[in-house]
Protein backbone atom coordinates (compact mmCIF):
# COMPACT_ATOMS: atom_id res chain seq x y z
CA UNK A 1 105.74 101.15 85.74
CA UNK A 2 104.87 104.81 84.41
CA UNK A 3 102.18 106.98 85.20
CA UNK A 4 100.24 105.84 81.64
CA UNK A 5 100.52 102.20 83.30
CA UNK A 6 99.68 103.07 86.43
CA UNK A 7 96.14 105.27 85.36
CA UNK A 8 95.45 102.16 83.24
CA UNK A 9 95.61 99.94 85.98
CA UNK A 10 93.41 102.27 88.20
CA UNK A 11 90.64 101.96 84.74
CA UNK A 12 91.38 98.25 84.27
CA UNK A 13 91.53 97.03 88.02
CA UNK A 14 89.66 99.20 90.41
CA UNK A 15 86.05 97.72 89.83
CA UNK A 16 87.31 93.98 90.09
CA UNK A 17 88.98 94.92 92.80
CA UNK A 18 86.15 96.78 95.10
CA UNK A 19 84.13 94.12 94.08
CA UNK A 20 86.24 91.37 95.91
CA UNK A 21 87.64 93.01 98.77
CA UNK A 22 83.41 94.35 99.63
CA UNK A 23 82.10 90.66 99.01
CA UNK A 24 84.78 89.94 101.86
CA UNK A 25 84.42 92.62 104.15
CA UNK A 26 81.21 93.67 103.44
CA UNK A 27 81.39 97.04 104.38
CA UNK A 28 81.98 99.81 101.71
CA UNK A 29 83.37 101.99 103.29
CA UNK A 30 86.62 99.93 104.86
CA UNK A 31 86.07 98.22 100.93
CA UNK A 32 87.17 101.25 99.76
CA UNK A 33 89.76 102.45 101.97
CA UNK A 34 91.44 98.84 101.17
CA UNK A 35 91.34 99.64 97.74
CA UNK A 36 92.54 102.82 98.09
CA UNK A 37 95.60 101.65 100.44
CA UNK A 38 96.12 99.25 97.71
CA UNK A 39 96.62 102.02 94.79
CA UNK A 40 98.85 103.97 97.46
CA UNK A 41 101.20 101.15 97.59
CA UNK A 42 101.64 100.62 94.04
CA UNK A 43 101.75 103.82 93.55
CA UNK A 44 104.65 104.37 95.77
CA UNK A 45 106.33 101.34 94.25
CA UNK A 46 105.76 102.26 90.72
CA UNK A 47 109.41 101.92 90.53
CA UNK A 48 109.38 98.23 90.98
CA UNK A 49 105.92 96.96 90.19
CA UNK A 50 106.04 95.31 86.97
CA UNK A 51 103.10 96.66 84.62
CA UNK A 52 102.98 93.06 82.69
CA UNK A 53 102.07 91.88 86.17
CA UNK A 54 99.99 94.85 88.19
CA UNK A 55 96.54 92.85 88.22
CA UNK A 56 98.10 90.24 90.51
CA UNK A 57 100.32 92.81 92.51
CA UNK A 58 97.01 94.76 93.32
CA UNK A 59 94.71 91.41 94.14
CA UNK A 60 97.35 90.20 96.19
CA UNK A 61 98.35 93.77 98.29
CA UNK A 62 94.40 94.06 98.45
CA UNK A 63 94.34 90.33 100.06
CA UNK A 64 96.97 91.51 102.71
CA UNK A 65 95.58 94.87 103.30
CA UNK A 66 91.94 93.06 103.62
CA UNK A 67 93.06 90.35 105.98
CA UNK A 68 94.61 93.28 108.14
CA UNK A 69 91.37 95.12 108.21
CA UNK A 70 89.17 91.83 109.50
CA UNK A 71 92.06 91.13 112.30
CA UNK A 72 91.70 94.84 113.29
CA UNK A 73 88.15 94.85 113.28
CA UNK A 74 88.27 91.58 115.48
CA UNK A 75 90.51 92.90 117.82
CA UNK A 76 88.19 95.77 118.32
CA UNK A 77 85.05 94.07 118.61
CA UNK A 78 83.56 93.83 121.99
CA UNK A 79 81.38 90.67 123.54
CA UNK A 80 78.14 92.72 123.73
CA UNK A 81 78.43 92.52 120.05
CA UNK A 82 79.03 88.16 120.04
CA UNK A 83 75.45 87.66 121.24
CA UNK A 84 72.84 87.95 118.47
CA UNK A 85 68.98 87.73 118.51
CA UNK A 86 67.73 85.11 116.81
CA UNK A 87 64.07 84.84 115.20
CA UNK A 88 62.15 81.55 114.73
CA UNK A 89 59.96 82.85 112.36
CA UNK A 90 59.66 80.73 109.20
CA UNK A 91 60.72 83.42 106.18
CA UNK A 92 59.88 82.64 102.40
CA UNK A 93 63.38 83.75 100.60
CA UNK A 94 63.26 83.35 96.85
CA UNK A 95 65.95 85.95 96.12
CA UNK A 96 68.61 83.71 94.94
CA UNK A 97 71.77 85.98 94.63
CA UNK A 98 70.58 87.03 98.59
CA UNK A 99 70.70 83.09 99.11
CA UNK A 100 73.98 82.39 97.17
CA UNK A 101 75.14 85.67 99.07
CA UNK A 102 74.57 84.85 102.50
CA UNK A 103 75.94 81.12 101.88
CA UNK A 104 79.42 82.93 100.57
CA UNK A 105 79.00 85.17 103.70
CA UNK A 106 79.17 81.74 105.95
CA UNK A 107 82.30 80.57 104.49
CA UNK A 108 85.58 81.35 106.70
CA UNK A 109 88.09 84.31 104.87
CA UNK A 110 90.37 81.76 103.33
CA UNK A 111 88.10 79.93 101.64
CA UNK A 112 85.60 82.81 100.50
CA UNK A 113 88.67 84.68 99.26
CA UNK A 114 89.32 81.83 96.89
CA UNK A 115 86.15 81.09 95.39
CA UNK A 116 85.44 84.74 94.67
CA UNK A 117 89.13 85.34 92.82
CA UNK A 118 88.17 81.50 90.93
CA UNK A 119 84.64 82.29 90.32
CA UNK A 120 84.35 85.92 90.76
CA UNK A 121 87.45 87.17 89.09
CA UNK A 122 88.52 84.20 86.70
CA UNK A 123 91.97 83.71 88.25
CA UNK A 124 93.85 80.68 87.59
CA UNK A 125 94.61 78.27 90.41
CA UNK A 126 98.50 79.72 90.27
CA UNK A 127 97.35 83.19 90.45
CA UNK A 128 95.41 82.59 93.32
CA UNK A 129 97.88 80.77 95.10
CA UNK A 130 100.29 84.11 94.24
CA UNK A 131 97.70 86.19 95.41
CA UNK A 132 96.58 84.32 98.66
CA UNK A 133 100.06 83.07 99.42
CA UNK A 134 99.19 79.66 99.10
CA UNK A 135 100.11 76.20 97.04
CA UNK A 136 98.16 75.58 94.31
CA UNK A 137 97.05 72.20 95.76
CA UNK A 138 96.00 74.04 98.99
CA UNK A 139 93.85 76.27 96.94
CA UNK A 140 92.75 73.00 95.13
CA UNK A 141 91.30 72.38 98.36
CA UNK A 142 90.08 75.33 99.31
CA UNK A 143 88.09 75.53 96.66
CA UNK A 144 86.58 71.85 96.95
CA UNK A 145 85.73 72.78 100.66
CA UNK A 146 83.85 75.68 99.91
CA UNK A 147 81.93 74.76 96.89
CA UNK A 148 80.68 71.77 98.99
CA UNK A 149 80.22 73.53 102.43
CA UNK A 150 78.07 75.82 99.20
CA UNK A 151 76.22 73.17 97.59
CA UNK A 152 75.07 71.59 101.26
CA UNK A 153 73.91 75.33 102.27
CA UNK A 154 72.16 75.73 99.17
CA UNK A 155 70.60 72.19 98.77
CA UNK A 156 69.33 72.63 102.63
CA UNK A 157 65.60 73.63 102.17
CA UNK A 158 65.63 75.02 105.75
CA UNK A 159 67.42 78.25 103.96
CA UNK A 160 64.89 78.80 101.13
CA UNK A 161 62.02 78.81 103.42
């Protein structure tokens, strides 16, 4: 990879890729100290990083690097934090991307991570299963589970009102 491929990667890549790594962690600034991690590597191993195949080298260091970051910041988390006040006030929500948001928000890493590089990103069931380190039957599944964990959260009434 030379430095032309590399900047054109950084163009290409770098908005996709915030995007997914912040729907996951959903903090901007570890969002963007995963992507920048992510540019470090391949820019390190420019040597070896094929430029035919950078988009999946960067979604799939991103993946790893973004995984690391929720295990660190689970580690670090203490129990005062675990207990959460809860409010039984009925709430009128019509905002549907907040609705569709919060329901992606629910799902565990695994399967969030694929519906966002399926639905999000337009990745191919192979790609994803490069990416994510997984068969492409497994993301099958994946994917199955979390659009219907999705459709039951969004068909519940309870969350639009």
């Amino acid at each position: 990879m030379t430095v032309s491929d590399y900047n054109t990667a950084v163009t290409q890549f770098a908005d996709g890729l915030y995007r997914f790594v912040l729907k996951n962690l959903k903090d901007e600034d570890e969002a963007r100290d995963v992507v920048q991690e992510t540019f470090e590597k391949v820019w390190l191993k420019a040597a070896t990083v094929d430029a035919a195949k950078v988009k999946s080298y960067l979604f799939t260091t991103a993946y790893h690097f973004m995984l690391a970051s929720i295990k660190r910041a689970n580690r670090h988390q203490s129990i005062d934090n675990t207990f959460h006040v809860i409010k039984t006030e009925p709430k009128i929500n019509f905002d549907t991307k907040k609705i569709i948001d919060e329901a992606v928000a629910k799902l565990p890493i695994d399967q969030r991570s694929v519906i966002m590089l399926r639905d999000y990103e337009g990745y191919s069931y192979e790609e994803i299963g490069t990416i994510t380190g997984l068969s492409e039957s497994q993301v099958k599944v994946y994917i199955f589970r979390a659009r219907t964990t999705l459709k039951n959260y969004l068909v519940s009434i309870s969350h639009l009102v």
